[in-house]
Protein backbone atom coordinates (compact mmCIF):
# COMPACT_ATOMS: atom_id res chain seq x y z
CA UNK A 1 -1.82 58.14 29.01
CA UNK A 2 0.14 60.38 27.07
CA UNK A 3 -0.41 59.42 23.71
CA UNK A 4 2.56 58.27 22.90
CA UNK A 5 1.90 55.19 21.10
CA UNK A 6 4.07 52.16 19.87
CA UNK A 7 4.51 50.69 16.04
CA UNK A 8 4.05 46.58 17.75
CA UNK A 9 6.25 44.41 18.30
CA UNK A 10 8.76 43.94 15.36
CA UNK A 11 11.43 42.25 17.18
CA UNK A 12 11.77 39.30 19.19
CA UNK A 13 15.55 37.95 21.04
CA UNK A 14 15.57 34.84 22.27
CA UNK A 15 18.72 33.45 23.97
CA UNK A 16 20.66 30.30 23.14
CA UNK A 17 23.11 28.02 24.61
CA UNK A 18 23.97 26.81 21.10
CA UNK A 19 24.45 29.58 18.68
CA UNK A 20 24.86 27.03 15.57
CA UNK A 21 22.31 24.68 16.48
CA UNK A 22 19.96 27.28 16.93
CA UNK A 23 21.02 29.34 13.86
CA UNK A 24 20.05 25.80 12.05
CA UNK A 25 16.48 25.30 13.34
CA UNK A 26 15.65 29.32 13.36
CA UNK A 27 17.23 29.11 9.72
CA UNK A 28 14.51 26.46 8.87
CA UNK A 29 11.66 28.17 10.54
CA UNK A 30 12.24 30.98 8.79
CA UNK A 31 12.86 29.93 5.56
CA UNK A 32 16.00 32.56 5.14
CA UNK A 33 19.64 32.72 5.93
CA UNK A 34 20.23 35.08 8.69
CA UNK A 35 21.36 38.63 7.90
CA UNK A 36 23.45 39.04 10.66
CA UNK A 37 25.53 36.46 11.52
CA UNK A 38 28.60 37.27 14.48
CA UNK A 39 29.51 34.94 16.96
CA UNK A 40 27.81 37.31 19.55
CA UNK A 41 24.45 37.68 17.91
CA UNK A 42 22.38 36.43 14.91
CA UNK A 43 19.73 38.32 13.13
CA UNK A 44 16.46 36.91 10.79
CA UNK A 45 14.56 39.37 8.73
CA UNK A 46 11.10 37.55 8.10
CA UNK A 47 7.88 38.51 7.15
CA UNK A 48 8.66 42.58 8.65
CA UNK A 49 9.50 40.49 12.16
CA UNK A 50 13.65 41.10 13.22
CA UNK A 51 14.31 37.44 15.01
CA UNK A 52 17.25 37.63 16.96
CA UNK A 53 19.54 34.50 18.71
CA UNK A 54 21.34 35.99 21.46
CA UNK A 55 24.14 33.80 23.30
CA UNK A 56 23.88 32.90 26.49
CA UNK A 57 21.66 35.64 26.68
CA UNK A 58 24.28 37.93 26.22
CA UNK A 59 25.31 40.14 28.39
CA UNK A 60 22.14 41.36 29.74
CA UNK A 61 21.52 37.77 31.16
CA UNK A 62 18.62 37.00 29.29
CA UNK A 63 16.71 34.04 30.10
CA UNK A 64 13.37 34.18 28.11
CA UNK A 65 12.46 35.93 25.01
CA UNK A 66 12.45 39.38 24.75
CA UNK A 67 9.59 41.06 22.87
CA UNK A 68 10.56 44.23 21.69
CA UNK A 69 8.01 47.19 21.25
CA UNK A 70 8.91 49.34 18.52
CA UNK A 71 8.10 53.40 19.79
CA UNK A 72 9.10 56.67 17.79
CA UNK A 73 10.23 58.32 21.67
CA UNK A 74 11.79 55.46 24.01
CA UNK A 75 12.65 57.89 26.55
CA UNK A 76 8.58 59.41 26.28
CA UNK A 77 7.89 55.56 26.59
CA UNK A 78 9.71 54.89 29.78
CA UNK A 79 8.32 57.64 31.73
CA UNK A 80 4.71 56.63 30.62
CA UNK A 81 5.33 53.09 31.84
CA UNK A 82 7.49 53.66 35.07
CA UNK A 83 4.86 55.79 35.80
CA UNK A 84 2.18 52.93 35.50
CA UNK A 85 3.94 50.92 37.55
CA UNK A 86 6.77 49.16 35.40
CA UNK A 87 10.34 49.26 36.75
CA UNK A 88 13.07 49.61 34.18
CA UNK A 89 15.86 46.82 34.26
CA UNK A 90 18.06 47.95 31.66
CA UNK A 91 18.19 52.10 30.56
CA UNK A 92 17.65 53.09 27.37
CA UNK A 93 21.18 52.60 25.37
CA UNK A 94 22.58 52.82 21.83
CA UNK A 95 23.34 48.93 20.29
CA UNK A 96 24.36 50.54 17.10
CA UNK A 97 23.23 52.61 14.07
CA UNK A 98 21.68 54.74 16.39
CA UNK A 99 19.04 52.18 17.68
CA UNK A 100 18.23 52.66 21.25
CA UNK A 101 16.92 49.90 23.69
CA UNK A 102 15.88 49.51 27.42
CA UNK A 103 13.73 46.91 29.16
CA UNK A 104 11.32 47.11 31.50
CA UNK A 105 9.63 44.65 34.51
CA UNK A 106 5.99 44.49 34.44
CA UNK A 107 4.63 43.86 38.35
CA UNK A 108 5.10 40.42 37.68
CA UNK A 109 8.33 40.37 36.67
CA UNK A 110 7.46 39.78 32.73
CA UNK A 111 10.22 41.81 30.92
CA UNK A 112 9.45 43.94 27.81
CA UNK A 113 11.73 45.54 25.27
CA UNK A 114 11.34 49.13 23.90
CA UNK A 115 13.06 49.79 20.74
CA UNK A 116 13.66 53.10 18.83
CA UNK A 117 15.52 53.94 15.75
CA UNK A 118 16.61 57.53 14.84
């Protein structure tokens, strides 16, 4: 271990074949209006959890949830759990604002989200 630690899991994507019907029901759950609200992706703040409704699953082809750790170094991260035995799926890339994201496969094939903001 290198001591690089994470800050939990803050975020959580889940894809949708209905944007608006799922906006709805999330939008209920939730008890608040989404904060980000584009036809390609829909954002909750609730309770300091980011709930996100991704399309289709966007296009990373999602198919499950996505948990998303939140970790001060994603690239420190990667290395740690690559070299534990995870294989990444999708590299570490800027989504905007300077937040960086990558997933990773877990020997079962469970995928989990890293998340950093600068």
């Amino acid at each position: 271990m290198t001591g690089s630690s994470t800050q939990g899991i803050k975020t959580v994507l889940h894809p949708v074949s209905d944007l608006a019907a799922a906006k709805k029901v999330y939008a209920a759950l939730l008890g608040v209006p989404p904060q980000a609200d584009e036809s390609y992706y829909v954002g909750f703040e609730a309770a300091g959890q980011h709930i996100g409704l991704v399309p289709g699953g966007g296009p990373q082809g999602m198919t499950s949830p996505v948990a998303y750790w939140h970790v001060p170094d994603i690239e420190a991260k990667l290395a740690e759990v690559t070299a534990a035995g995870a294989t990444v799926q999708e590299a570490a890339h800027d989504v905007g604002g300077g937040r960086l994201v990558a997933t990773v496969t877990d020997p079962d094939g469970n995928v989990l989200g890293l998340l950093q903001d600068r």
